[in-house]
N, C-alpha and C. Protein backbone atom coordinates (compact mmCIF):
# COMPACT_ATOMS: atom_id res chain seq x y z
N UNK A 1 -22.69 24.95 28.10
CA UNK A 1 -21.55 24.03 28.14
C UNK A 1 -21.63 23.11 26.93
N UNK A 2 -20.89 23.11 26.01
CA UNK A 2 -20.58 22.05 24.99
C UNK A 2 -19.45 20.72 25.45
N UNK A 3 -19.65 20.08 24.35
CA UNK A 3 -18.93 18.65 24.80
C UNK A 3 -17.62 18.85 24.24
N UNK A 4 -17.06 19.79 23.99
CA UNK A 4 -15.49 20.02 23.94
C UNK A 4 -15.00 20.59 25.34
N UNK A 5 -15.79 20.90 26.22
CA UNK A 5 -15.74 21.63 27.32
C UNK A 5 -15.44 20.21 28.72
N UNK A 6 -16.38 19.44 28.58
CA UNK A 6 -16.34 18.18 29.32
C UNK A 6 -15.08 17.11 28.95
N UNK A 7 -14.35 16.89 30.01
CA UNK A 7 -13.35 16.01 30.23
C UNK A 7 -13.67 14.48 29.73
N UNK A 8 -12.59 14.52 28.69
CA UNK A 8 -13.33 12.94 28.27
C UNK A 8 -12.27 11.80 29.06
N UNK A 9 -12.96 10.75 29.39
CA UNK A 9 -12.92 9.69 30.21
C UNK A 9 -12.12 8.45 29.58
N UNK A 10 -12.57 8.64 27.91
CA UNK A 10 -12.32 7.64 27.04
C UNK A 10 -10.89 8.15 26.36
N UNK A 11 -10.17 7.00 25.77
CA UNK A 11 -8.39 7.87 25.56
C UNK A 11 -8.79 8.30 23.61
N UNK A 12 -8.62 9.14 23.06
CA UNK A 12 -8.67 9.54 21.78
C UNK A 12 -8.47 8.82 20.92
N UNK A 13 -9.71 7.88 20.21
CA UNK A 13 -9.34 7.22 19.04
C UNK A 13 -8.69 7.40 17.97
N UNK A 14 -7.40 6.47 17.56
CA UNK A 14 -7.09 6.73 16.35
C UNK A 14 -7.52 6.56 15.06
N UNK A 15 -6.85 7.61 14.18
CA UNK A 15 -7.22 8.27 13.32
C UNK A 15 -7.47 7.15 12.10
N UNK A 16 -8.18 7.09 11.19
CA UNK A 16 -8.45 5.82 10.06
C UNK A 16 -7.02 6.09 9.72
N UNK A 17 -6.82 7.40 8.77
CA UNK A 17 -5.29 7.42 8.21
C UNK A 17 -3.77 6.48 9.08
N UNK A 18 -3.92 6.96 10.31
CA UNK A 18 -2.97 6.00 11.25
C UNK A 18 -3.07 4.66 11.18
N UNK A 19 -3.81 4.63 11.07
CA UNK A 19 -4.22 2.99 10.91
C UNK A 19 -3.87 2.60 9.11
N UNK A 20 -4.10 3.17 8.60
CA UNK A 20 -3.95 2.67 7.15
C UNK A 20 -2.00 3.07 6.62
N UNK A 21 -1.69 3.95 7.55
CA UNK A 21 -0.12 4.25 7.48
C UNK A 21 0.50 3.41 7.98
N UNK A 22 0.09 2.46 9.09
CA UNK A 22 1.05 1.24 9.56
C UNK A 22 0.78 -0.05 8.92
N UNK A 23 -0.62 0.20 8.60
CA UNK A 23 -0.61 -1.20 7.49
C UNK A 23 0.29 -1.12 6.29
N UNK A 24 0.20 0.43 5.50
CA UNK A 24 1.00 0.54 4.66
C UNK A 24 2.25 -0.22 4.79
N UNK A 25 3.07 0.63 5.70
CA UNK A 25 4.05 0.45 6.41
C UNK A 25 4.96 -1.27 6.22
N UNK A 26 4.02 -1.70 7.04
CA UNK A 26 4.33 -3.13 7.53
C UNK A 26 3.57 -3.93 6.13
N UNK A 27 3.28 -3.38 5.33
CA UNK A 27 2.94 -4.29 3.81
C UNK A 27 4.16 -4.38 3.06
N UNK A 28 5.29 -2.31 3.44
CA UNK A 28 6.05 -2.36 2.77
C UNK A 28 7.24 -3.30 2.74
N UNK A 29 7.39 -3.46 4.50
CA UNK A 29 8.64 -4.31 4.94
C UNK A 29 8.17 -5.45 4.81
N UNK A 30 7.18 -5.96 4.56
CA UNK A 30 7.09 -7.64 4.41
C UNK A 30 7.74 -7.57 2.86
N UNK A 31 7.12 -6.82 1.96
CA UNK A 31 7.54 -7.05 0.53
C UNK A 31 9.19 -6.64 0.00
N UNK A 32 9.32 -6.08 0.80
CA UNK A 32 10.89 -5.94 0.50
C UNK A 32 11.92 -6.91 1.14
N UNK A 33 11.13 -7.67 2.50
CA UNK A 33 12.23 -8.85 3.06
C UNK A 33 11.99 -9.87 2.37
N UNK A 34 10.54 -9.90 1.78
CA UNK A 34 10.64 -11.04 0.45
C UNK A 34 11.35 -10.82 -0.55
N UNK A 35 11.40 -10.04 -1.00
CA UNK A 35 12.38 -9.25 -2.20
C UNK A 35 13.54 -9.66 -2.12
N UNK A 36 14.04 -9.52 -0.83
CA UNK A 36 15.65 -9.47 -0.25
C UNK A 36 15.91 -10.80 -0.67
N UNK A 37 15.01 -11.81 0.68
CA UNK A 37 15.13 -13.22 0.34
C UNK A 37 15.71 -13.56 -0.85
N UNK A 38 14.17 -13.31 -2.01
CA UNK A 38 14.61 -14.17 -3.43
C UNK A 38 15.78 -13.72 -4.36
N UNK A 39 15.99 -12.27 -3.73
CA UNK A 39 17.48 -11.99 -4.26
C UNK A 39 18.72 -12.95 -3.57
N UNK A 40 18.62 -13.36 -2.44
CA UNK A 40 19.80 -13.79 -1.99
C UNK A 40 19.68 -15.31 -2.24
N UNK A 41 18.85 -15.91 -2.50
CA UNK A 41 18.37 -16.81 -3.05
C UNK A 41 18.59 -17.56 -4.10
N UNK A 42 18.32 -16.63 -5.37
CA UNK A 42 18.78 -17.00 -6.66
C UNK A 42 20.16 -16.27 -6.80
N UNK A 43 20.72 -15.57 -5.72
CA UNK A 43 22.59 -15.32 -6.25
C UNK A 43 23.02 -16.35 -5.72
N UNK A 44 22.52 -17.19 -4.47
CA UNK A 44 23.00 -18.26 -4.21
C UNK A 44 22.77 -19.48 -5.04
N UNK A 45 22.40 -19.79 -6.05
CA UNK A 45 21.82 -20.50 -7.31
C UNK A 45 20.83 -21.24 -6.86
N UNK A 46 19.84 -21.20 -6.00
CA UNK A 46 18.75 -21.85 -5.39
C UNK A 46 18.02 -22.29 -6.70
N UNK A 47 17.87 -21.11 -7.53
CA UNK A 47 16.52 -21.28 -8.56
C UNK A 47 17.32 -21.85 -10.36
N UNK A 48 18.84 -22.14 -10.29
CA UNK A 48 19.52 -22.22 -11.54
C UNK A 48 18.91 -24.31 -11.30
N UNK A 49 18.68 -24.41 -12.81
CA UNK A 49 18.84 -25.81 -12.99
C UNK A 49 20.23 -26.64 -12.98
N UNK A 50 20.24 -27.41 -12.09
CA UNK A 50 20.95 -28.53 -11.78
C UNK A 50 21.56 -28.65 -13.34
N UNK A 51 22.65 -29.02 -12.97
CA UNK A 51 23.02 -29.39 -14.61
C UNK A 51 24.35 -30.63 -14.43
């Protein structure tokens, strides 16, 4: 009997890659809603000098 044979008890750890695909992920959408922001930002003249 090998241990692929025995019922495991414990639920299947995920994979490093899975884990490094949602960090990806959620690195990408933070940097692009910042993105968005400072675009809507400076069309709204937030960043033009007062004049």
């Amino acid at each position: 009997m090998t241990d692929e044979d025995e019922p495991r008890s414990t639920p299947r750890r995920t994979s490093a890659w899975m884990i490094l695909a949602v960090v990806a992920a959620a690195l990408v959408v933070c940097c692009c809603s910042a993105a968005v922001g400072l675009l809507i930002s400076w069309s709204a003249g937030l960043f033009h000098t007062p004049t």
